[in-house]
PDB file of N, CA and C in Angstrom:
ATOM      1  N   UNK A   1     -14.283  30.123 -28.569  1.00  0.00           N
ATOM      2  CA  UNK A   1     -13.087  29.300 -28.527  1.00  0.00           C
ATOM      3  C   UNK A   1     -13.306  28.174 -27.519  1.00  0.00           C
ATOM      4  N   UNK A   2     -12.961  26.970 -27.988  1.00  0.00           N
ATOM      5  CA  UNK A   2     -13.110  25.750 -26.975  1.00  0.00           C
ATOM      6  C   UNK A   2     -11.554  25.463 -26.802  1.00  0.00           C
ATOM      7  N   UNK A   3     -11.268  25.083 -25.644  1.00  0.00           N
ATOM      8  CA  UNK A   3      -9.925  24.759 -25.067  1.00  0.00           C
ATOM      9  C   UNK A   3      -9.639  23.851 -23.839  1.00  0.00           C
ATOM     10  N   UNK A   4      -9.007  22.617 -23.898  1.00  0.00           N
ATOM     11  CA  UNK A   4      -8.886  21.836 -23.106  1.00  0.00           C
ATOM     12  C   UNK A   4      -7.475  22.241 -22.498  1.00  0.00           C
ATOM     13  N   UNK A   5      -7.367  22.665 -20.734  1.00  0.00           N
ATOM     14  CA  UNK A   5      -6.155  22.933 -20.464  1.00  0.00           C
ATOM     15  C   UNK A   5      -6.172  22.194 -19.017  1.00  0.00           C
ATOM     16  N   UNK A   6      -4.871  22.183 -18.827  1.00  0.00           N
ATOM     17  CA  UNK A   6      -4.704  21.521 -17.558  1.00  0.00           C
ATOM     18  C   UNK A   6      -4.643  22.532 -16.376  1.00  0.00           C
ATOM     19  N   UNK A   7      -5.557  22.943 -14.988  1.00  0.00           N
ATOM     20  CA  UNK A   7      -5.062  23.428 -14.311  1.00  0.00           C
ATOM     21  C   UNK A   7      -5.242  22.857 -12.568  1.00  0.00           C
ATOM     22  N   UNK A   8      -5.059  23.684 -11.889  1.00  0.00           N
ATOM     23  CA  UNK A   8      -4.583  23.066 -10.288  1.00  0.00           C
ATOM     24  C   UNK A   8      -5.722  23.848  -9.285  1.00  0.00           C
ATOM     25  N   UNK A   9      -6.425  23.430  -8.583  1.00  0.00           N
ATOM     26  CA  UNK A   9      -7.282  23.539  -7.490  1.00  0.00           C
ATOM     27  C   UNK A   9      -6.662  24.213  -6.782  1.00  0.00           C
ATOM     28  N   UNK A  10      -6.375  25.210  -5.905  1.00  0.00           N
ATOM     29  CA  UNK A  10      -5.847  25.691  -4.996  1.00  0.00           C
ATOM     30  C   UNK A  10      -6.963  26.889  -4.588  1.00  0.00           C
ATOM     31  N   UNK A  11      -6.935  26.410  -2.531  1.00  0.00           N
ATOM     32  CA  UNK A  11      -7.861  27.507  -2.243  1.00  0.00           C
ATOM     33  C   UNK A  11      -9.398  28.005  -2.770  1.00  0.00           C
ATOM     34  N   UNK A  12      -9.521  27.059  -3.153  1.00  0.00           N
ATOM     35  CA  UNK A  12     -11.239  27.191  -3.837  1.00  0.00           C
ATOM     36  C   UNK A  12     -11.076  28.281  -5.414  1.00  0.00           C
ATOM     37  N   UNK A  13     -10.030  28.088  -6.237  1.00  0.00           N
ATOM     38  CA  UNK A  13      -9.156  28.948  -7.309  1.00  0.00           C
ATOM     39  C   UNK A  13      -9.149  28.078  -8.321  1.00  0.00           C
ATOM     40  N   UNK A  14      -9.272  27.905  -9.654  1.00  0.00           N
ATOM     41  CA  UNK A  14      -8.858  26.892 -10.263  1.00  0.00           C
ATOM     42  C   UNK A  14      -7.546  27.584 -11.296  1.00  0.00           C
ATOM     43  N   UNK A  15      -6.573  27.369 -11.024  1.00  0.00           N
ATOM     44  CA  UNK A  15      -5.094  27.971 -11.346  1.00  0.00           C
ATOM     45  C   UNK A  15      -4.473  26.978 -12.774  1.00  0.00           C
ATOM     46  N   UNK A  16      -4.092  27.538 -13.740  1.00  0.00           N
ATOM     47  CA  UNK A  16      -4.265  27.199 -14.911  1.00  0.00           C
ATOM     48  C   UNK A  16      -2.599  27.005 -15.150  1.00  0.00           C
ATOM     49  N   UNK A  17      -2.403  25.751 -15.967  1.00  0.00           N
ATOM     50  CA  UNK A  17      -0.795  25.393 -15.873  1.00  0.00           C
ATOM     51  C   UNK A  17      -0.268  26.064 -16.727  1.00  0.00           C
ATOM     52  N   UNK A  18      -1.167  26.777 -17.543  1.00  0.00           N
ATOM     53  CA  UNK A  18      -0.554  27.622 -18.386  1.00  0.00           C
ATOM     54  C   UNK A  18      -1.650  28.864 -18.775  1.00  0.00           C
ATOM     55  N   UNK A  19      -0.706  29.823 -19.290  1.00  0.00           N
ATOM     56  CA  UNK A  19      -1.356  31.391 -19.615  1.00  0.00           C
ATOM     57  C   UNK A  19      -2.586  30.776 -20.805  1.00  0.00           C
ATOM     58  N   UNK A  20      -3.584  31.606 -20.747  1.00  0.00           N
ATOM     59  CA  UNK A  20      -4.941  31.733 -20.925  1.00  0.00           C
ATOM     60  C   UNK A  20      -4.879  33.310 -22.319  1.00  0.00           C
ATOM     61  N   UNK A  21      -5.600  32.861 -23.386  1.00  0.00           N
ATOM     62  CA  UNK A  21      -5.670  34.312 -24.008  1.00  0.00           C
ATOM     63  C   UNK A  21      -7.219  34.602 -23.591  1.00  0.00           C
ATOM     64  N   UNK A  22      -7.140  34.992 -22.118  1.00  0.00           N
ATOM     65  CA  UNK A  22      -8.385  35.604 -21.870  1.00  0.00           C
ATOM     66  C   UNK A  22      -8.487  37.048 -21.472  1.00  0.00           C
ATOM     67  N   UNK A  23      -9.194  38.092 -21.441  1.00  0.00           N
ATOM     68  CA  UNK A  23      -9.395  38.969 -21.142  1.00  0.00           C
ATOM     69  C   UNK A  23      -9.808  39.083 -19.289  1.00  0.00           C
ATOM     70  N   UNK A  24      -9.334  40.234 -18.505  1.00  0.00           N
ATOM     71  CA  UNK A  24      -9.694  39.775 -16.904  1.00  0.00           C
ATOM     72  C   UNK A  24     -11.549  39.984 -16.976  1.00  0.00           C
ATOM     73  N   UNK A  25     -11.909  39.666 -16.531  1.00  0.00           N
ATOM     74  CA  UNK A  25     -13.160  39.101 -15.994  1.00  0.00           C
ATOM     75  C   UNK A  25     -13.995  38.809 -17.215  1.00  0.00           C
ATOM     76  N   UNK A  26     -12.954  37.875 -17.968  1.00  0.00           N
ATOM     77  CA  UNK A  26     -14.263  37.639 -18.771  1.00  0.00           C
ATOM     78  C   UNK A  26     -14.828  36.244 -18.500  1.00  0.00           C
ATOM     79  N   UNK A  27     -16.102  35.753 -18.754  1.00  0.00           N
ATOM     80  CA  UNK A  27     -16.795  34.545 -18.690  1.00  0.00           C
ATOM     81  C   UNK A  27     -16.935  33.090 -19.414  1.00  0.00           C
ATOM     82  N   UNK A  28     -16.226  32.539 -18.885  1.00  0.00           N
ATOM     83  CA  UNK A  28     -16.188  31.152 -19.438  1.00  0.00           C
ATOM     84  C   UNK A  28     -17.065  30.390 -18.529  1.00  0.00           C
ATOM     85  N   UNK A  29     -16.947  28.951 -19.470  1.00  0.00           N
ATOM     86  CA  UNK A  29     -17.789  27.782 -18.760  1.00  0.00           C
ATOM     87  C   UNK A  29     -16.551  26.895 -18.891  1.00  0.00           C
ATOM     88  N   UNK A  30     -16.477  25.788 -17.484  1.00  0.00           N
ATOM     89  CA  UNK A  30     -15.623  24.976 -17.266  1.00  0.00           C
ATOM     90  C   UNK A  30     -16.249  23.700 -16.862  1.00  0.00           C
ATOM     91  N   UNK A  31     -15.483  22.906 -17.564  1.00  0.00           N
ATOM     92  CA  UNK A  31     -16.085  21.239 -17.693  1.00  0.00           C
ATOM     93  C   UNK A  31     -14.944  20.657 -16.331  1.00  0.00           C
ATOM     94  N   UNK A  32     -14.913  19.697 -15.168  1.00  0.00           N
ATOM     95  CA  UNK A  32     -14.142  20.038 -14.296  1.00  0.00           C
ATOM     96  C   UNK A  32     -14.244  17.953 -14.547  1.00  0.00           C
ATOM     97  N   UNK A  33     -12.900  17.636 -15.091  1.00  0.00           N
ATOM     98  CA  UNK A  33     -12.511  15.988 -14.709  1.00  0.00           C
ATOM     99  C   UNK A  33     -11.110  15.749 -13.817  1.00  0.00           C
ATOM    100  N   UNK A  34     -10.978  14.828 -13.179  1.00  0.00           N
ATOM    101  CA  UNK A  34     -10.230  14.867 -12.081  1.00  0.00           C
ATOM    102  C   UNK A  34      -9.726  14.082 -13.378  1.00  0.00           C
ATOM    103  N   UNK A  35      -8.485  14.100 -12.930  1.00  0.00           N
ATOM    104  CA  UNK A  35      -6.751  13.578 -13.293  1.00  0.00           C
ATOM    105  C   UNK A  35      -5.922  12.716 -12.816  1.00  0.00           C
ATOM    106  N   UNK A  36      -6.053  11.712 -12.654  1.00  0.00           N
ATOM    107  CA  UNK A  36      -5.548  10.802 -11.206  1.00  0.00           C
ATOM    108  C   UNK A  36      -3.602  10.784 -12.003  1.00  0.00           C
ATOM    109  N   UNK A  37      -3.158  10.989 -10.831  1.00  0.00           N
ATOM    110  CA  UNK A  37      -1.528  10.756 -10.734  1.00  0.00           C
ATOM    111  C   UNK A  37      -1.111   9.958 -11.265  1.00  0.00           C
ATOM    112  N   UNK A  38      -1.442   8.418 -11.522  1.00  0.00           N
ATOM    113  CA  UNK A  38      -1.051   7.517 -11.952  1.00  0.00           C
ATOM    114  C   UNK A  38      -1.871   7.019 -13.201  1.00  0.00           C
ATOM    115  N   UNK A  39      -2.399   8.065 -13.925  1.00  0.00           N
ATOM    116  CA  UNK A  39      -2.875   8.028 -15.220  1.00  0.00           C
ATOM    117  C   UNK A  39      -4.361   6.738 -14.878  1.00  0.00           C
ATOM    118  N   UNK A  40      -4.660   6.033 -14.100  1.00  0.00           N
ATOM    119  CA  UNK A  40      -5.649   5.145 -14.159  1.00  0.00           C
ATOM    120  C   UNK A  40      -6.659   5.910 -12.985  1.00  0.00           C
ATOM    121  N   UNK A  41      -8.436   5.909 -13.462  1.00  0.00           N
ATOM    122  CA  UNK A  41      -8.934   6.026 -12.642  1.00  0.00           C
ATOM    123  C   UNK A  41      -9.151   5.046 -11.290  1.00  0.00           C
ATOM    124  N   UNK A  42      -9.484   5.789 -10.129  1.00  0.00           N
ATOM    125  CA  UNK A  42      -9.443   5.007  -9.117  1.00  0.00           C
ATOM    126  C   UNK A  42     -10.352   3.765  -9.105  1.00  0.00           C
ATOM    127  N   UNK A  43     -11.362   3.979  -9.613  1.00  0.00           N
ATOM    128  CA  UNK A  43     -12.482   2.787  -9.637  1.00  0.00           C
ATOM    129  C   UNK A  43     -11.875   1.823 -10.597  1.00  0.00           C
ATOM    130  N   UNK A  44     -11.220   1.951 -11.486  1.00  0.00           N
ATOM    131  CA  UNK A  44     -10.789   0.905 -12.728  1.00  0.00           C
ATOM    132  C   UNK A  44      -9.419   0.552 -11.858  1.00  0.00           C
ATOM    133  N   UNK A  45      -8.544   1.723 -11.151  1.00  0.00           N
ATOM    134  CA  UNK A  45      -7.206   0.870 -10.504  1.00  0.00           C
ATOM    135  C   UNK A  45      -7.910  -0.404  -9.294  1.00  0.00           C
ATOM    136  N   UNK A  46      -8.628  -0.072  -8.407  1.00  0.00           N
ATOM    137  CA  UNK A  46      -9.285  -1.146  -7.871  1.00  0.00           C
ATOM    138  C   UNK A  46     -10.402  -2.441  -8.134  1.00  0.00           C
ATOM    139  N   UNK A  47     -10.829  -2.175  -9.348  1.00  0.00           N
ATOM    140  CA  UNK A  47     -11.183  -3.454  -9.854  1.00  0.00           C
ATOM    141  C   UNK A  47      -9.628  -4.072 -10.462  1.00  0.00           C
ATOM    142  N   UNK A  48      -8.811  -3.704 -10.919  1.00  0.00           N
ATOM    143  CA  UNK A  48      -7.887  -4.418 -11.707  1.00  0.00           C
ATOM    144  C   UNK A  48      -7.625  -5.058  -9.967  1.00  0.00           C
ATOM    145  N   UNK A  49      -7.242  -4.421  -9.345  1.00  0.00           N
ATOM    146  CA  UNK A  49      -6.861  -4.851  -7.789  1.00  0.00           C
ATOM    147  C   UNK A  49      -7.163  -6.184  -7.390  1.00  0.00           C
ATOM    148  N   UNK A  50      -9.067  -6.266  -7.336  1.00  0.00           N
ATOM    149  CA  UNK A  50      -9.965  -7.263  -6.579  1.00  0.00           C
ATOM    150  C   UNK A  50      -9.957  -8.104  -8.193  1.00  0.00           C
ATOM    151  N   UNK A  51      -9.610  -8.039  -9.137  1.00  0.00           N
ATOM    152  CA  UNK A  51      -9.509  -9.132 -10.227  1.00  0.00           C
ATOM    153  C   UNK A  51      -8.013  -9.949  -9.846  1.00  0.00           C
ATOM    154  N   UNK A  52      -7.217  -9.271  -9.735  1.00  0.00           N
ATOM    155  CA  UNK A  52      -5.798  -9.740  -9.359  1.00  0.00           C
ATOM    156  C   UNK A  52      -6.191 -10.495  -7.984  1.00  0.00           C
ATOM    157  N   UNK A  53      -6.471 -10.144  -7.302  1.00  0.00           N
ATOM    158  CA  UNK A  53      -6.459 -11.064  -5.611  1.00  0.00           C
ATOM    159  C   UNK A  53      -7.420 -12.284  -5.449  1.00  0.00           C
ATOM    160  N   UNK A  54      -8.309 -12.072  -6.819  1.00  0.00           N
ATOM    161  CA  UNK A  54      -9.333 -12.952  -6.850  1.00  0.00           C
ATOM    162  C   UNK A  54      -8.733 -14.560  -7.837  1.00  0.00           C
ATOM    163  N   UNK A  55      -7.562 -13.798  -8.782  1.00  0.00           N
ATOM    164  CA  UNK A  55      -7.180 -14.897  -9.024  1.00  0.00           C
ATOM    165  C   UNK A  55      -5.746 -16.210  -8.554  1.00  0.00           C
ATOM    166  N   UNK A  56      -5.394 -14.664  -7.366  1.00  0.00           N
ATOM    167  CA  UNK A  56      -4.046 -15.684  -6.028  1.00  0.00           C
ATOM    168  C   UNK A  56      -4.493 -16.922  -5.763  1.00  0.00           C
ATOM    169  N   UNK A  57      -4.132 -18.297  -6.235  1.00  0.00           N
ATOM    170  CA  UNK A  57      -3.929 -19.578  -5.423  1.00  0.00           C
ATOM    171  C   UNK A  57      -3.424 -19.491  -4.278  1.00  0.00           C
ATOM    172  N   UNK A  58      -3.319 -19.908  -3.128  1.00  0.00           N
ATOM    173  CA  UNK A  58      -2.754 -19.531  -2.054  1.00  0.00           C
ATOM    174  C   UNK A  58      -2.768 -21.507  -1.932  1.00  0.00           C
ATOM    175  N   UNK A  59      -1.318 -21.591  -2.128  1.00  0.00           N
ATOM    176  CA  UNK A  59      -1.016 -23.300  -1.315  1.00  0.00           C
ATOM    177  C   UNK A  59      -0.176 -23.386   0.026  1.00  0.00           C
ATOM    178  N   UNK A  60      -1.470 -23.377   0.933  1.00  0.00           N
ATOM    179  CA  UNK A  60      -0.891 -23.110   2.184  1.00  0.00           C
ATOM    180  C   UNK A  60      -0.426 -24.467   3.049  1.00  0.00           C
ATOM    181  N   UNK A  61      -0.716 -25.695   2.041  1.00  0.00           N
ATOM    182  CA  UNK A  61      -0.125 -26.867   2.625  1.00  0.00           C
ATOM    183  C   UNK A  61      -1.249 -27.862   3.753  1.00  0.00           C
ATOM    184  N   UNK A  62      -0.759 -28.957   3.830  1.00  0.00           N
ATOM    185  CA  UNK A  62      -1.602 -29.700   4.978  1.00  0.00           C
ATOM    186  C   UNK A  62      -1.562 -29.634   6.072  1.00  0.00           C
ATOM    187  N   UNK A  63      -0.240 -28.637   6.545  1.00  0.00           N
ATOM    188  CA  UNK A  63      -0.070 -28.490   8.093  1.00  0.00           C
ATOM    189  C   UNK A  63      -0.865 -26.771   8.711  1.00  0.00           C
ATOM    190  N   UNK A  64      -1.218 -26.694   7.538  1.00  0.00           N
ATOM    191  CA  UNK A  64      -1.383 -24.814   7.966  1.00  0.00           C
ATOM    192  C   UNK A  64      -2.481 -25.107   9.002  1.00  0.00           C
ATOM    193  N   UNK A  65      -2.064 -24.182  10.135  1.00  0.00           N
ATOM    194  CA  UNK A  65      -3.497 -23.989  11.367  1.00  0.00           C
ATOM    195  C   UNK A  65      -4.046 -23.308  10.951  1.00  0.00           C
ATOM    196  N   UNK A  66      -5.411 -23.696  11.328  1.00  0.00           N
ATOM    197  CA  UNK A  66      -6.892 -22.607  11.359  1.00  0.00           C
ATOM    198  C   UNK A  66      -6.813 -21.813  12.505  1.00  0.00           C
ATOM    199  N   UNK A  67      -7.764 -20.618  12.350  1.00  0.00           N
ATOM    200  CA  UNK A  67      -8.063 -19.887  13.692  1.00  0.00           C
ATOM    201  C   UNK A  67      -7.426 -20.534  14.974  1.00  0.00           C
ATOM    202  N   UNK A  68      -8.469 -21.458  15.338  1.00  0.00           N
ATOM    203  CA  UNK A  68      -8.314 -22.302  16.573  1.00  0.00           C
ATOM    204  C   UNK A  68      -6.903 -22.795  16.713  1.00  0.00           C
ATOM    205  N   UNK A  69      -6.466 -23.372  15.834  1.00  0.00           N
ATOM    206  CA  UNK A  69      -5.142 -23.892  16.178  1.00  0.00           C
ATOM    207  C   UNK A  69      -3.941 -22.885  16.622  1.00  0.00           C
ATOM    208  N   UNK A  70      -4.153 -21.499  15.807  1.00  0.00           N
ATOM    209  CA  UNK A  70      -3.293 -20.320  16.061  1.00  0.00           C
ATOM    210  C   UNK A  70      -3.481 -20.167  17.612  1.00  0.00           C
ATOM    211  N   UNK A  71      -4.691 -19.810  17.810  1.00  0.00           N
ATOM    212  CA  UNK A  71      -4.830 -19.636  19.543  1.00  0.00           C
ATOM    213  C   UNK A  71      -4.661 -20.455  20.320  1.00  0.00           C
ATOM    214  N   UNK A  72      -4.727 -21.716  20.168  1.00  0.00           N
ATOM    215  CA  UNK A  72      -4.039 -22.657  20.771  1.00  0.00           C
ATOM    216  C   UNK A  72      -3.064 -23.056  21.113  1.00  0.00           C
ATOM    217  N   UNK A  73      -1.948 -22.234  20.494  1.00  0.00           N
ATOM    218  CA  UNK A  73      -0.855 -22.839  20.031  1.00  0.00           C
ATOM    219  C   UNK A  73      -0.125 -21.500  21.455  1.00  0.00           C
ATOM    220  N   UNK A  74      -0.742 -21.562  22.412  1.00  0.00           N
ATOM    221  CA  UNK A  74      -0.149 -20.209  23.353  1.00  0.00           C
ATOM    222  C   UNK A  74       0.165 -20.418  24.384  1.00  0.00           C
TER     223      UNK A  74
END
């Protein structure tokens, strides 16, 4: 029997969100993919991230201070 189920890590345990028609100690093999909370993996949520920030215009105007001028300004 092949079966894709969802379960929860706890305590070095892998705890199953739901009942199992398994027998106690019997032997399976488990394929183990993380699940991210917000349905997007982390590496694909942070490229969408650094694509988004990469395309911010920032019009900061002709008066904006540089470094130097910030510290100067004390």
């Amino acid at each position: 029997m092949t079966r894709t189920i969802d379960a929860i890590f706890v305590d070095g345990v892998f705890r199953p969100a739901q009942p199992l028609p398994l027998r106690d100690n019997e032997r399976v093999r488990i394929t183990v993919e993380t699940v991210e909370e917000n349905g997007l993996p982390r590496a694909m949520a942070i490229d969408r991230l650094r694509t988004g920030f990469g395309k911010l215009r920032l019009d900061i105007g002709p008066d904006a201070m540089d470094r130097e001028g910030w510290h100067a300004r004390d």
